[in-house]
PDB file of N, CA and C in Angstrom:
ATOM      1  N   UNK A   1      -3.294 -40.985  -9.691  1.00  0.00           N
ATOM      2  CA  UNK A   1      -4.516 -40.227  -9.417  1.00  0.00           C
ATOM      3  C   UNK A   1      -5.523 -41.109  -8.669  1.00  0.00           C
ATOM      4  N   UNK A   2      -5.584 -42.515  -8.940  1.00  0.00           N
ATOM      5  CA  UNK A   2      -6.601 -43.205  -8.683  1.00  0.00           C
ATOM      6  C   UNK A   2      -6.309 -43.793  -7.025  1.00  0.00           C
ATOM      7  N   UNK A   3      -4.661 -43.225  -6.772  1.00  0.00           N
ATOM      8  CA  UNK A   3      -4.330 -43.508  -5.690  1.00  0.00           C
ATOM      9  C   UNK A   3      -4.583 -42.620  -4.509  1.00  0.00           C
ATOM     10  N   UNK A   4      -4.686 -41.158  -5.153  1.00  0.00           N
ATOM     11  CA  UNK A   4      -5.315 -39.866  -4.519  1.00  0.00           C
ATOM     12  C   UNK A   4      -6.472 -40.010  -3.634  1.00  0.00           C
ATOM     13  N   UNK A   5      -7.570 -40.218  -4.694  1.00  0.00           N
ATOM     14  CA  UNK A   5      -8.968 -40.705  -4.274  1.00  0.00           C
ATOM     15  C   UNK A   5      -8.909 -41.749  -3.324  1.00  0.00           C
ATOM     16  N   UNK A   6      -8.281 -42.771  -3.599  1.00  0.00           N
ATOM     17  CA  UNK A   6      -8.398 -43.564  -2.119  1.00  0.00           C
ATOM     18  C   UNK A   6      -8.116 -43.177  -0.896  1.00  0.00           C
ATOM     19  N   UNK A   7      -7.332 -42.442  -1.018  1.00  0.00           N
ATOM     20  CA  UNK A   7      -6.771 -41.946   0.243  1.00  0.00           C
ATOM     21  C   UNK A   7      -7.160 -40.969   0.741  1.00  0.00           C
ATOM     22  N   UNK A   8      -7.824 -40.124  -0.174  1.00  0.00           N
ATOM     23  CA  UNK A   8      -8.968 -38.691   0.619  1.00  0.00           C
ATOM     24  C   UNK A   8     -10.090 -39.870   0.852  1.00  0.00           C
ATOM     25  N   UNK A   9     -10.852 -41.035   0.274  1.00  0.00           N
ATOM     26  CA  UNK A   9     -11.930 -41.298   0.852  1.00  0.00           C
ATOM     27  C   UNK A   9     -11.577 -42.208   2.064  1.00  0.00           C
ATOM     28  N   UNK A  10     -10.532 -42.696   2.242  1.00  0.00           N
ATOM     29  CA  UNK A  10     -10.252 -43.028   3.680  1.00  0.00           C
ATOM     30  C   UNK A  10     -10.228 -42.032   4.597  1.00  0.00           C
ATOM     31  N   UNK A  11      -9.522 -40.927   4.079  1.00  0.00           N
ATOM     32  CA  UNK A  11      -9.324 -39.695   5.255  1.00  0.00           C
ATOM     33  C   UNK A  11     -10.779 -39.747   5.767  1.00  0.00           C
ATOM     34  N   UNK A  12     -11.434 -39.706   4.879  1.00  0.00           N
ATOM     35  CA  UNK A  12     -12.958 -38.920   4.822  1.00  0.00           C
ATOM     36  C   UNK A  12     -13.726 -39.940   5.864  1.00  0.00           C
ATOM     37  N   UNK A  13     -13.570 -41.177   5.836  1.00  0.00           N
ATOM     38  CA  UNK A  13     -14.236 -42.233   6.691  1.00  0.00           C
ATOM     39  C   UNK A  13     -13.923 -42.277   7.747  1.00  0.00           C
ATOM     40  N   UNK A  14     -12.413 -42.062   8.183  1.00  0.00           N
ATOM     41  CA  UNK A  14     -11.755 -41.347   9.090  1.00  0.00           C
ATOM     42  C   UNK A  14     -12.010 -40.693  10.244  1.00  0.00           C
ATOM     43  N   UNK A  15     -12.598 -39.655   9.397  1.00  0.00           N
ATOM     44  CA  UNK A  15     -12.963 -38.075   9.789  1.00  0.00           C
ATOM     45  C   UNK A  15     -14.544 -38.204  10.414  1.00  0.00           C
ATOM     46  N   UNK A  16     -14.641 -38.872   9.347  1.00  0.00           N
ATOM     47  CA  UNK A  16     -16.365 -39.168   9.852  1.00  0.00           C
ATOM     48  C   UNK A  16     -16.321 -39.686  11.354  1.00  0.00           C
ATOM     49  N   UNK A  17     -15.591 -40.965  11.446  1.00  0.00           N
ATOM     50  CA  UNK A  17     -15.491 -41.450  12.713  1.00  0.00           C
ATOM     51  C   UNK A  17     -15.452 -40.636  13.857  1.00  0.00           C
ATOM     52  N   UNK A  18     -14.113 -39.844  13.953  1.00  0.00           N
ATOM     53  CA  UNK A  18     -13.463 -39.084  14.985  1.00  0.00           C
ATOM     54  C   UNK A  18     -14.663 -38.264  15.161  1.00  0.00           C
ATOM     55  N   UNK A  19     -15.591 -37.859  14.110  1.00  0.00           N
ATOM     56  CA  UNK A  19     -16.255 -36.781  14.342  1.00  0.00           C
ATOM     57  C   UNK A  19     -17.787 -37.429  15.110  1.00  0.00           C
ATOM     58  N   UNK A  20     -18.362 -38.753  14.991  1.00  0.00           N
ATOM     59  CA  UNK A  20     -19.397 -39.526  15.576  1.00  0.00           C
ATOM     60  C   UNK A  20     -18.696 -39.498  16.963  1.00  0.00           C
ATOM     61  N   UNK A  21     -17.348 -39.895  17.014  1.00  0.00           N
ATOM     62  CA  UNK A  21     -16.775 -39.912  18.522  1.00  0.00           C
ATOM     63  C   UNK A  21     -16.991 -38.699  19.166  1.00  0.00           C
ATOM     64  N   UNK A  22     -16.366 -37.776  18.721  1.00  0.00           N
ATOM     65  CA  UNK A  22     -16.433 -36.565  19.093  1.00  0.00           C
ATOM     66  C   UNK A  22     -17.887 -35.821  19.627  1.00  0.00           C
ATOM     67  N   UNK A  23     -19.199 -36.257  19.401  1.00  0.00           N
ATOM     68  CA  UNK A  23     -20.129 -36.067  19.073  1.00  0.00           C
ATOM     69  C   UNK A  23     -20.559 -36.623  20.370  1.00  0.00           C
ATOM     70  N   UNK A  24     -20.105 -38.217  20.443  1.00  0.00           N
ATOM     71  CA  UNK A  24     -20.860 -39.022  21.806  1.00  0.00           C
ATOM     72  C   UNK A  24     -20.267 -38.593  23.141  1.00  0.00           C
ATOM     73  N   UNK A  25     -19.138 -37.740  22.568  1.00  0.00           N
ATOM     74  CA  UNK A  25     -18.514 -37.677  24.531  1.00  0.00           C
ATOM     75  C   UNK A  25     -18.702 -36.812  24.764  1.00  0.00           C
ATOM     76  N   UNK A  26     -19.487 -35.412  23.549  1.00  0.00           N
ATOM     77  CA  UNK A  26     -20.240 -34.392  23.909  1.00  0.00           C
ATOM     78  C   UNK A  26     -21.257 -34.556  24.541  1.00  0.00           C
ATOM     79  N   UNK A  27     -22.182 -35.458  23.947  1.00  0.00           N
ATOM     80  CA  UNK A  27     -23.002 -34.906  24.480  1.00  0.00           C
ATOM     81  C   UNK A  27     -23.216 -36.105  25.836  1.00  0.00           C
ATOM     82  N   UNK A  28     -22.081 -37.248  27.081  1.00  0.00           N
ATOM     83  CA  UNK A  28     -22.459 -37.969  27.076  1.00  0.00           C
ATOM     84  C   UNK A  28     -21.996 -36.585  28.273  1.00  0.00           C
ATOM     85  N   UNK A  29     -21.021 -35.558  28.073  1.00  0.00           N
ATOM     86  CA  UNK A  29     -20.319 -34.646  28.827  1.00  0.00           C
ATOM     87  C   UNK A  29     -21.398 -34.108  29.587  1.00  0.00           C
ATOM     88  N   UNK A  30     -22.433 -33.509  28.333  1.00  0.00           N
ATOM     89  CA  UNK A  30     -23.825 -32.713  28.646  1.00  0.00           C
ATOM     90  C   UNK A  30     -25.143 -33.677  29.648  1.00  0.00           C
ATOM     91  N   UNK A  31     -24.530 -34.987  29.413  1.00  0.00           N
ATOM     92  CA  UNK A  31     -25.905 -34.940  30.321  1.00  0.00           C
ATOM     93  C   UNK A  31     -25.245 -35.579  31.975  1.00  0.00           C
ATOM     94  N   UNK A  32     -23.945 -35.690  31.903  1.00  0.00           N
ATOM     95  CA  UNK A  32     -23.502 -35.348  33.388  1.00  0.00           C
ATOM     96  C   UNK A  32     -23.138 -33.684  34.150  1.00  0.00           C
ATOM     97  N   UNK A  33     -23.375 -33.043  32.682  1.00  0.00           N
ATOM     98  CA  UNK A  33     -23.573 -31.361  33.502  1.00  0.00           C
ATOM     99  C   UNK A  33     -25.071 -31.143  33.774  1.00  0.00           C
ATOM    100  N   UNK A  34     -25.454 -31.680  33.713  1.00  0.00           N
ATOM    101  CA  UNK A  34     -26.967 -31.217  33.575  1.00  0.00           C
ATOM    102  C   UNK A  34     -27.225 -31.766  35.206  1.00  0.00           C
ATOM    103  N   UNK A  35     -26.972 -33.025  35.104  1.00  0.00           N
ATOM    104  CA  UNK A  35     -27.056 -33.660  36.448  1.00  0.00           C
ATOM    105  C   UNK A  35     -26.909 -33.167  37.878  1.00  0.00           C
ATOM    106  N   UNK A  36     -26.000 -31.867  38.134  1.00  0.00           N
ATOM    107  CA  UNK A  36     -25.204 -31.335  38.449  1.00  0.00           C
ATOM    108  C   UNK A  36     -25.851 -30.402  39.091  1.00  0.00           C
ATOM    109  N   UNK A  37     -27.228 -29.625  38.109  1.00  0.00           N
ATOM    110  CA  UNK A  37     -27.883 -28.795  38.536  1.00  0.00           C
ATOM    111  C   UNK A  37     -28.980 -28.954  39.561  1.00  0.00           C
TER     112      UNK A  37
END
């Protein structure tokens, strides 16, 4: 069980990451569309 928890809170740190990544190439996307106009 105690092996469970480690491994969802890695997922979870994980997840977090991909999702800060995910986040910066949005919006780095948005301000070369903007540019555009």
């Amino acid at each position: 069980m105690e092996n469970l928890i480690e491994t969802i809170e890695k997922f979870l740190a994980y997840s977090d990451e991909k999702l800060e990544e995910l986040h910066q190439k949005n919006q780095s996307l948005k301000v070369e569309d903007s540019h555009e106009d």
